[in-house]
Protein backbone atom coordinates (compact mmCIF):
# COMPACT_ATOMS: atom_id res chain seq x y z
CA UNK A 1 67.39 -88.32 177.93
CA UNK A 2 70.05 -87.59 180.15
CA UNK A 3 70.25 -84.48 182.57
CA UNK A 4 72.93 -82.81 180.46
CA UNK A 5 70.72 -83.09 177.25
CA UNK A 6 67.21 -81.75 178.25
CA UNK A 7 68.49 -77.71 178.10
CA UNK A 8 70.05 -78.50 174.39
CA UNK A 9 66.75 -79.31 173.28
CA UNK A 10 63.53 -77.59 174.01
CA UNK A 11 60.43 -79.18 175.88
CA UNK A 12 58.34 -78.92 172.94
CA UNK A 13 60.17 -81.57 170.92
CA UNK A 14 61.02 -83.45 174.22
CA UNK A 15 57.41 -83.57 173.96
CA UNK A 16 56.84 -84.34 170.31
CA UNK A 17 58.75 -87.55 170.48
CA UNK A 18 57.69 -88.32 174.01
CA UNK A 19 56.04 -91.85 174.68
CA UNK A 20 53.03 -90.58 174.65
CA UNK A 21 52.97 -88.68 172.01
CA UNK A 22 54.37 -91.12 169.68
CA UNK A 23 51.48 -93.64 170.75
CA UNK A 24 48.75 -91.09 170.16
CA UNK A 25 49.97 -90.77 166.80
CA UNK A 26 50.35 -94.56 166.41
CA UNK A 27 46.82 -94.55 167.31
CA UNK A 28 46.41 -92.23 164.88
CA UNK A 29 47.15 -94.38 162.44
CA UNK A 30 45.58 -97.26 163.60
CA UNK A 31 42.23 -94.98 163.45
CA UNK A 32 42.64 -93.59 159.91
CA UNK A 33 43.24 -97.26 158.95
CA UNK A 34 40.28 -98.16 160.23
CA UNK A 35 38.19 -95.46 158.52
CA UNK A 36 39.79 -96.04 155.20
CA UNK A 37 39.13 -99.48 154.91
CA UNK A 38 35.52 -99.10 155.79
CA UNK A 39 35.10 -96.92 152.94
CA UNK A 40 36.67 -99.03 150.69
CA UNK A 41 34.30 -102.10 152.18
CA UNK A 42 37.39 -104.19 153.22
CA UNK A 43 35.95 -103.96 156.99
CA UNK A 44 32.52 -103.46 158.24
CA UNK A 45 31.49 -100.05 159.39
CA UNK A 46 30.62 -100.79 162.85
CA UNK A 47 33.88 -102.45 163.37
CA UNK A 48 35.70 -99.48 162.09
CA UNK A 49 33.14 -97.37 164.22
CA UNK A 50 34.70 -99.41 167.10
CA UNK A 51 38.50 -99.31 166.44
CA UNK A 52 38.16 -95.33 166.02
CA UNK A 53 36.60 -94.98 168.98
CA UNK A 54 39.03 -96.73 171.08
CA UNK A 55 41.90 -95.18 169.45
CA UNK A 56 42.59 -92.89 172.67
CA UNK A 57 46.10 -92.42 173.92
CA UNK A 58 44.34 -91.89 177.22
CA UNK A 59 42.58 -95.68 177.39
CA UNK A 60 46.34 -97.36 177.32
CA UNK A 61 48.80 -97.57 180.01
CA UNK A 62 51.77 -96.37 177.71
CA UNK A 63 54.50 -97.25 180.12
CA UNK A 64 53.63 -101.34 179.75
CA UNK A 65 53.59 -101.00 176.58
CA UNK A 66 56.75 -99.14 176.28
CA UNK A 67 58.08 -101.95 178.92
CA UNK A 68 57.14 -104.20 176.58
CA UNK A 69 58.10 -103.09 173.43
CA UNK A 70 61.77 -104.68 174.66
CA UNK A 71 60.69 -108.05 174.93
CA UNK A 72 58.73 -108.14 171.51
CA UNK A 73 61.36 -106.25 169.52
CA UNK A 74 58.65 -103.29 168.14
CA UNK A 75 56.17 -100.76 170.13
CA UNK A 76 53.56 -101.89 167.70
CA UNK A 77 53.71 -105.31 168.74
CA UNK A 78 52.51 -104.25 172.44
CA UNK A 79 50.22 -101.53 171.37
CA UNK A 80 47.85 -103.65 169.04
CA UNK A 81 48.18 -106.34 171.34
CA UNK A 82 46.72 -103.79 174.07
CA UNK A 83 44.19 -102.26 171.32
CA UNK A 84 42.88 -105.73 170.13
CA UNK A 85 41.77 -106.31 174.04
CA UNK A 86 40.59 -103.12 174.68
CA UNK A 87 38.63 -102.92 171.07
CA UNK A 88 37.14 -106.48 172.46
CA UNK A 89 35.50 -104.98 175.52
CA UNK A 90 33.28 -103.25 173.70
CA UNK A 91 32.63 -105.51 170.46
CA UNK A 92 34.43 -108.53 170.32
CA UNK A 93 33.51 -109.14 166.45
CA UNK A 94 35.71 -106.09 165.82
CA UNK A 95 39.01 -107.46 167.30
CA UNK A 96 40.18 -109.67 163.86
CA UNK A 97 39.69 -106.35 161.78
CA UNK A 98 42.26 -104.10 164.26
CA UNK A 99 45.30 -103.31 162.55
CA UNK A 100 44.58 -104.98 159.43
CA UNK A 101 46.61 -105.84 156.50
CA UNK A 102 49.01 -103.69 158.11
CA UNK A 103 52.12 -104.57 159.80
CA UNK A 104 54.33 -103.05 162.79
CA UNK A 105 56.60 -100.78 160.00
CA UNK A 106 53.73 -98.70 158.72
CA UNK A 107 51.99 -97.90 162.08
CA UNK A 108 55.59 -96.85 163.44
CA UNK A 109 57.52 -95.09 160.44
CA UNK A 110 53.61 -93.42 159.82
CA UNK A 111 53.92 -92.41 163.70
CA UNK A 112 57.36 -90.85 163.44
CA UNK A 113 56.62 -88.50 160.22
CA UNK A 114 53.80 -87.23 162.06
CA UNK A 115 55.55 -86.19 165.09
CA UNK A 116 58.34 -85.54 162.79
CA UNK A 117 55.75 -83.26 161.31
CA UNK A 118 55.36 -81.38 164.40
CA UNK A 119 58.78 -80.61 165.35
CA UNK A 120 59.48 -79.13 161.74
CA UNK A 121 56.88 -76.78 162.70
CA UNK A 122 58.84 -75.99 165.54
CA UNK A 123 61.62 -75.85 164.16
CA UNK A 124 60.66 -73.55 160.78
CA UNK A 125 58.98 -71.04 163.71
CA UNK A 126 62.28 -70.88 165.18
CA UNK A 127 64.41 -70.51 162.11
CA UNK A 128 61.84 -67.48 160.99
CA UNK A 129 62.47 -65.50 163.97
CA UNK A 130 66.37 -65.86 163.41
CA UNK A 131 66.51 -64.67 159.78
CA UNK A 132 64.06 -61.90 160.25
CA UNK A 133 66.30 -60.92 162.96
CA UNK A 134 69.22 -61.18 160.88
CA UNK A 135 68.27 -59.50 158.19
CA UNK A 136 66.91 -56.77 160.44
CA UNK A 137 70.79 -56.11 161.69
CA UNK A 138 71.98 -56.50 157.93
CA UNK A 139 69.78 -53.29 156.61
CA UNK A 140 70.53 -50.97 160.10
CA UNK A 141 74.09 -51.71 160.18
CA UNK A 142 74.66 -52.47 156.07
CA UNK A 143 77.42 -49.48 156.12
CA UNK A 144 79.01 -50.41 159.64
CA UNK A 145 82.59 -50.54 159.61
CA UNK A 146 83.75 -54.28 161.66
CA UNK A 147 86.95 -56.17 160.86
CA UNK A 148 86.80 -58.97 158.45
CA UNK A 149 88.60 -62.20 159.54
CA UNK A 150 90.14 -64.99 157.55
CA UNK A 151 92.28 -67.17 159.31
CA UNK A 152 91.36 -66.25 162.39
CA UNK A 153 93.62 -62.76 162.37
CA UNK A 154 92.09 -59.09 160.72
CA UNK A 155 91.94 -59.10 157.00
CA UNK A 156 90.08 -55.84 155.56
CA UNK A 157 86.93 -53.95 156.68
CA UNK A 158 83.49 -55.31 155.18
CA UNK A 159 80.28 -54.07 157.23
CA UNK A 160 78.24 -56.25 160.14
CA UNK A 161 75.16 -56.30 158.15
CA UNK A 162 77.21 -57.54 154.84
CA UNK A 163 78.09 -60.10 157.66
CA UNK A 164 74.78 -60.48 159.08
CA UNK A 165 73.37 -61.49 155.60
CA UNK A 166 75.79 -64.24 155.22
CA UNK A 167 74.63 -65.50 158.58
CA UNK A 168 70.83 -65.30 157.11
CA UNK A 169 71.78 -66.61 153.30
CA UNK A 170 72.22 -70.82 154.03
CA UNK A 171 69.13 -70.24 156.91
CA UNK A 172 67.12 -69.14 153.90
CA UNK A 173 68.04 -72.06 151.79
CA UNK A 174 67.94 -74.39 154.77
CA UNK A 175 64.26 -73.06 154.94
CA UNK A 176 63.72 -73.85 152.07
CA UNK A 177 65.38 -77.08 151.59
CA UNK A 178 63.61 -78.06 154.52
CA UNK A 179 60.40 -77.56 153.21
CA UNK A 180 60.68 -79.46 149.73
CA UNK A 181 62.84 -82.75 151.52
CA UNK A 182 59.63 -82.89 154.06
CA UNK A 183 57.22 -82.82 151.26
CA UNK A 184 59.00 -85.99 149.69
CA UNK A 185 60.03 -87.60 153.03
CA UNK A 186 56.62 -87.29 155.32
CA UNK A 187 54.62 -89.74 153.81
CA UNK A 188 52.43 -92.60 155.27
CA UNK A 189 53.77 -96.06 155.43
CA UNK A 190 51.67 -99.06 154.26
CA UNK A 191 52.54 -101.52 152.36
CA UNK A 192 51.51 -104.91 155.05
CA UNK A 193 54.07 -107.61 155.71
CA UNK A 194 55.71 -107.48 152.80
CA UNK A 195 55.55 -104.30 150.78
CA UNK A 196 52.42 -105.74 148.51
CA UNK A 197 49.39 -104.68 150.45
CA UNK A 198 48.62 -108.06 149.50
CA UNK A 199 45.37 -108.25 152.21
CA UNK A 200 43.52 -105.76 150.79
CA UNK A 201 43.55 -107.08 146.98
CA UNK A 202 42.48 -104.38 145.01
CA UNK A 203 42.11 -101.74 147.25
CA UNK A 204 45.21 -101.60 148.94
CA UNK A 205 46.38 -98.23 147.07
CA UNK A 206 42.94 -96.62 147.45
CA UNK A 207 43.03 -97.47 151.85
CA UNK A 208 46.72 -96.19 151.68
CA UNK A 209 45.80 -93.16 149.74
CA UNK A 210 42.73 -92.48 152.54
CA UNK A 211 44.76 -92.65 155.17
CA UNK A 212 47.48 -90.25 153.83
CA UNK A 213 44.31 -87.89 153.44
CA UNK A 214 43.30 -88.28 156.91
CA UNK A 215 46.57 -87.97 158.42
CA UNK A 216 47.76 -85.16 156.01
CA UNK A 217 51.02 -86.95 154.78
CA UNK A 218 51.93 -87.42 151.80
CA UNK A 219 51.62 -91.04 149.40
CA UNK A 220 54.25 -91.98 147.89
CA UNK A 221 52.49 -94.25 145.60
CA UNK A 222 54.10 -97.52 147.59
CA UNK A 223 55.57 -98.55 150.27
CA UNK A 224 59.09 -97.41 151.62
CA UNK A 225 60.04 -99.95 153.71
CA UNK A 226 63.46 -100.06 153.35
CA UNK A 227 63.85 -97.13 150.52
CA UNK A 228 64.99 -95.05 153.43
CA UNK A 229 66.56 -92.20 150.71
CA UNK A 230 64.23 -89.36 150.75
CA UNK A 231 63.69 -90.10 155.03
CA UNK A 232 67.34 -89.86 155.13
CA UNK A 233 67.83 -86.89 153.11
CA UNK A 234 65.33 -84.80 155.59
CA UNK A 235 67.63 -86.17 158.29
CA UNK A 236 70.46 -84.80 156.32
CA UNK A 237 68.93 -81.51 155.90
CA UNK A 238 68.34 -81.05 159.62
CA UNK A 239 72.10 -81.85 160.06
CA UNK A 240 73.12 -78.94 157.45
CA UNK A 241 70.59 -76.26 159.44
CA UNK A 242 72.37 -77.45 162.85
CA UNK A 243 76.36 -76.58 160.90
CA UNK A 244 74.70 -73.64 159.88
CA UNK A 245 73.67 -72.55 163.07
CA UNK A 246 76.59 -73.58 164.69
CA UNK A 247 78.68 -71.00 162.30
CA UNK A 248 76.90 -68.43 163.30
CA UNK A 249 77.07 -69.46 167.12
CA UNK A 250 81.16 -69.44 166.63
CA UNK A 251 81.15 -66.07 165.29
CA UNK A 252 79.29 -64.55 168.23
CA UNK A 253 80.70 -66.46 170.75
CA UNK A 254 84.47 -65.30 168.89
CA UNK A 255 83.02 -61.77 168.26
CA UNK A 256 81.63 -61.72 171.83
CA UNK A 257 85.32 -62.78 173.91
CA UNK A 258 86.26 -59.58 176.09
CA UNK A 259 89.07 -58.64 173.93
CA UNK A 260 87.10 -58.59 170.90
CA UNK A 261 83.83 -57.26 172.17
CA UNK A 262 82.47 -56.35 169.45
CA UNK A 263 78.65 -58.19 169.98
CA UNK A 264 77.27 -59.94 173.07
CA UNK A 265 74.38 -62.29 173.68
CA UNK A 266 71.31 -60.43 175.37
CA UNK A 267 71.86 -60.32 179.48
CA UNK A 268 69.36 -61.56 181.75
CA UNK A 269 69.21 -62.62 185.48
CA UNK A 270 70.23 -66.56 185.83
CA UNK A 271 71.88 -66.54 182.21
CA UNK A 272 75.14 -67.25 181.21
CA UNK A 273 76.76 -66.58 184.68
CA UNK A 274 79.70 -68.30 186.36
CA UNK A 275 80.28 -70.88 189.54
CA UNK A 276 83.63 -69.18 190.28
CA UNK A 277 83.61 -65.89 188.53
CA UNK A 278 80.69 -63.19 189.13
CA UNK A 279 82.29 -61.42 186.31
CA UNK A 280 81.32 -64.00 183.21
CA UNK A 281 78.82 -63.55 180.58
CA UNK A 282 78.70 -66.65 178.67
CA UNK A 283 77.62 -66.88 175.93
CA UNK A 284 74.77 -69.36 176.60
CA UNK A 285 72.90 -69.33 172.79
CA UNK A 286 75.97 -70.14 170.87
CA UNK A 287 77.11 -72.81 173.45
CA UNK A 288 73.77 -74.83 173.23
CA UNK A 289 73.69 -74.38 169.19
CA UNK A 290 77.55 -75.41 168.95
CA UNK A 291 76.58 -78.51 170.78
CA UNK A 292 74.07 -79.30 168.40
CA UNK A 293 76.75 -78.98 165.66
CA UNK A 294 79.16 -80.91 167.03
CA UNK A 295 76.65 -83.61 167.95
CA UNK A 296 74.28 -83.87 164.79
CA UNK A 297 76.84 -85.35 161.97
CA UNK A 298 77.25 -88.30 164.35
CA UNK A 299 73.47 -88.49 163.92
CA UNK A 300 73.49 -87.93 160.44
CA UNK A 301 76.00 -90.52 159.86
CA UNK A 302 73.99 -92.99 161.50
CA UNK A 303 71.04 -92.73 159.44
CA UNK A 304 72.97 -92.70 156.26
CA UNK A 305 74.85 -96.20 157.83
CA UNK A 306 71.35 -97.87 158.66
CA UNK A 307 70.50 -97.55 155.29
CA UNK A 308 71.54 -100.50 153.59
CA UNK A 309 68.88 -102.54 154.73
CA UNK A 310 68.52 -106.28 154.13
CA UNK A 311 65.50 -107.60 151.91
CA UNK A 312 62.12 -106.10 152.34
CA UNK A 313 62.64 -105.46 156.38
CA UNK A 314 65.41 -104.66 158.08
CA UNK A 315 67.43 -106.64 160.69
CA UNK A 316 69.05 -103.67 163.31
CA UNK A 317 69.57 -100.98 160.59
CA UNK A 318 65.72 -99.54 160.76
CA UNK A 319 65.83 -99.90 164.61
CA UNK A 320 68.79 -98.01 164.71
CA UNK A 321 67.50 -94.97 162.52
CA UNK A 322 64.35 -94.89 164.92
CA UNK A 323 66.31 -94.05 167.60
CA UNK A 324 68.82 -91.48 166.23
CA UNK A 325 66.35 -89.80 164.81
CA UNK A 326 64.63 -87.84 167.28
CA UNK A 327 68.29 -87.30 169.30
CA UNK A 328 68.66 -85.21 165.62
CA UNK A 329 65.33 -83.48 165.95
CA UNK A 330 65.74 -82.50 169.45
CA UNK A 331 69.72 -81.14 168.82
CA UNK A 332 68.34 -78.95 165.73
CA UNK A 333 65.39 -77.57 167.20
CA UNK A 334 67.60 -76.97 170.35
CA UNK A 335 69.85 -75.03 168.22
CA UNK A 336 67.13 -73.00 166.44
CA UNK A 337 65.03 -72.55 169.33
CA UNK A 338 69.02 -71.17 171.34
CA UNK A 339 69.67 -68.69 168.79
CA UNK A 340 66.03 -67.60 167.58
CA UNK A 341 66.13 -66.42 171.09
CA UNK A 342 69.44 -64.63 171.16
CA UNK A 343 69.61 -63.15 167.64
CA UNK A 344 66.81 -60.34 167.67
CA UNK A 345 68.45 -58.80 170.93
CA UNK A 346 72.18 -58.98 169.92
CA UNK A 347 74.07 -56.26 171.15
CA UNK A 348 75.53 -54.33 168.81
CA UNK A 349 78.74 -52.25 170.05
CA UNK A 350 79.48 -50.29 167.26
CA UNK A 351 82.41 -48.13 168.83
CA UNK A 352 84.10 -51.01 169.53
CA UNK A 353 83.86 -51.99 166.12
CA UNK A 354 85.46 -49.09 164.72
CA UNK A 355 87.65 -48.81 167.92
CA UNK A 356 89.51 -52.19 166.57
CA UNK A 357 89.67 -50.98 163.29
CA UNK A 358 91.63 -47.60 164.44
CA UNK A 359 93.66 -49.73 166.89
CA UNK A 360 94.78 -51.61 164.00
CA UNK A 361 95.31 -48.94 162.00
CA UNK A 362 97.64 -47.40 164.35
CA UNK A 363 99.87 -50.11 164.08
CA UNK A 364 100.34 -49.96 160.30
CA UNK A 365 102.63 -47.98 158.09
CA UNK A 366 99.56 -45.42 156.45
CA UNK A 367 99.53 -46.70 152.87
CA UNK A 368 98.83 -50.11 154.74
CA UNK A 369 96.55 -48.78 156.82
CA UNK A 370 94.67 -46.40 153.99
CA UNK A 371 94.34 -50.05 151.19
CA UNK A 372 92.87 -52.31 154.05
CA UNK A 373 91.90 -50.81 157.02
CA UNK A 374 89.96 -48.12 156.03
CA UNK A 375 86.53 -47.53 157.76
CA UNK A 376 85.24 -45.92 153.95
CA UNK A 377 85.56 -49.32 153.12
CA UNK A 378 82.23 -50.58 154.73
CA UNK A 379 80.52 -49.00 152.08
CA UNK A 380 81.46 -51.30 149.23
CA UNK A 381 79.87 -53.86 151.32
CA UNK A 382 76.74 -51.45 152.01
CA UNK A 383 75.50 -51.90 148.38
CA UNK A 384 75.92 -55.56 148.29
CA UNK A 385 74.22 -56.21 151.74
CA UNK A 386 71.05 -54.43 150.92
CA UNK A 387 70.76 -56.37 147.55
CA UNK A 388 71.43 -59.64 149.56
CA UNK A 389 68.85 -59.03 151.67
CA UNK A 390 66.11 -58.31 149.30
CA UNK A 391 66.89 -62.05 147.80
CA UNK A 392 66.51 -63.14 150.68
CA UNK A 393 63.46 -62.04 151.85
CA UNK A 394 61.96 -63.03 148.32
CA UNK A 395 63.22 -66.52 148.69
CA UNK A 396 61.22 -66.26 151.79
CA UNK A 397 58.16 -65.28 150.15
CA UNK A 398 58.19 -67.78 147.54
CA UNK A 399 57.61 -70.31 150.48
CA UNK A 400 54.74 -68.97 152.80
């Protein structure tokens, strides 16, 4: 993480996908793995009892293994190297049954859809606050008169909240989308070396369906190894919330220039000022969520490139996913997070609104002027805004 990416994301997915982090929830694995295959008598209790109770992100020196993880070409190698010693300090018989049946994959792509877990939390927190906010502005201002824009010159008048709701519409379905792509995608990996399970005979399924259980992911009934299409699709999802986002960010930021001044990004001491030029307000919010859409199709592209993985592990292709994907993560959150922020205290200058309507206007032979440029016009859009919004907020709803 360089210094110019930290303030595009936010510190709770830097922490999410931190080292430490991501080896807790390794261990987390490594734990539930444990526990399942105790239950299904593949290990013996009191070496499970062990392995759990060493399983404490605390106990390992996570920059070694981190160091390490170079040399042996996986984290996982270094971390159940570490956990097999440390599990042997305390019972030694215990040590052959760490990590078994299992192989570096599953304890890694298990690891990421749990932290992935956690920044989609974020992230859905984030996007709430922004369409409630939106669709706040859409009702109060349904019937307020703004230029529409096509081309980037003054087309008719439509109304800032008929606007507003078509900033709010594709965070809705995002929200949604979101939702049902993680419920395919976050699932626990098992499958050991080769996809089979082939260690734990019979009771492979019944361990991996135990630990999905215990770790709250889903099971997709075998292993995924290099079926990276519903993992990639999430990723894709996350880079259609960040374009999203990023259109609404331009239409500020546009909205927002001096001449224009029609809304502005809330003020505060410290934000959006100038080196040179006391008199700046930038627009901070939109900057930060435009750089997340002009980074995360590079991101997406990458993941959909690493998918044509070779055999039943892949050479370079996985390894590459692993590390665009939190880069993605931390962009879209960074985005949300920017504009979830900005959004419920836009400010709203309606007179200037209607003042570049009339200015307009007043340049226009009347009949011109009277068709398209009519204030009245705002409230054929009032209608349609109100309706939009009450889809909306029952699309909502339908996933709490």
């Amino acid at each position: 993480m360089s210094i110019f990416e930290g303030f595009l994301s936010t510190s709770e997915t830097l922490a999410a996908f931190s080292d430490g982090n991501f080896v807790a929830a390794m261990l987390r694995f490594e734990a539930a793995l444990a526990r399942a295959q105790a239950a299904e008598g593949l290990i013996p209790e009191a070496a499970a009892q062990s392995i759990v109770g060493t399983c404490k992100v605390e106990l390992f020196d996570v920059a070694k293994i981190v160091r390490e993880s170079g040399r042996a070409g996986s984290v996982a190698i270094p971390l159940i190297k570490a956990l097999k010693e440390a599990v042997g300090l305390f019972n030694a018989d215990a040590v052959p049954f760490v990590h078994f049946g299992s192989t570096s994959q599953d304890v890694i792509d298990s690891a990421m859809a749990l932290v992935t877990r956690e920044a989609l939390t974020l992230i859905e927190a984030d996007l709430d606050r922004s369409v409630q906010a939106l669709l706040q502005h859409a009702t109060r201002h349904a019937a307020t008169p703004i230029l529409a824009r096509t081309l980037m010159q003054p087309a008719s008048v439509t109304s800032f909240g008929f606007k507003c709701a078509g900033w709010a519409a594709p965070l809705v379905r995002s929200r949604i989308r979101l939702r049902a792509a993680a419920a395919r995608a976050l699932n626990v990996q098992l499958g050991g070396a080769v996809g089979t399970l082939a260690q734990m005979k019979e009771q492979g399924a019944a361990v991996r369906r135990r630990v999905a259980e215990a770790l709250v992911l889903g099971d997709a009934g075998a292993t995924w190894h290099t079926q990276r299409d519903e993992w990639v699709g999430l990723g894709c999802e996350f880079g259609l919330l960040a374009g999203s986002l990023g259109k609404i960010a331009t239409d500020i930021a546009l909205m927002g220039q001096y001449e224009v001044g029609e809304v502005a990004e809330p003020s505060e001491p410290g934000r959006g000022g100038s080196s040179a030029m006391p008199h700046k307000r930038n627009p901070v919010a939109s900057m930060v969520a435009l750089a997340a859409a002009h980074r995360a199709p590079q991101r997406v592209a990458a993941l959909l490139a690493a998918m044509p993985q070779e055999h039943e592990r892949a050479l370079g292709a996985w390894q590459a996913e692993l590390a665009e994907w939190p880069q993605l993560l931390m962009s879209a959150h960074g985005s949300a997070r920017a504009l979830a922020g900005a959004l419920p205290g836009l400010a709203i200058d309606v007179a200037r609104m209607r003042a570049n309507i009339d200015t307009l206007r007043a340049e226009l032979p009347k009949a011109a002027a009277d068709e398209w440029f009519d204030p009245a016009l705002a409230q054929h859009a009032a209608g349609a805004t109100l309706a939009q919004v009450d889809a909306l907020r029952a699309q909502l709803k339908g996933i709490r």
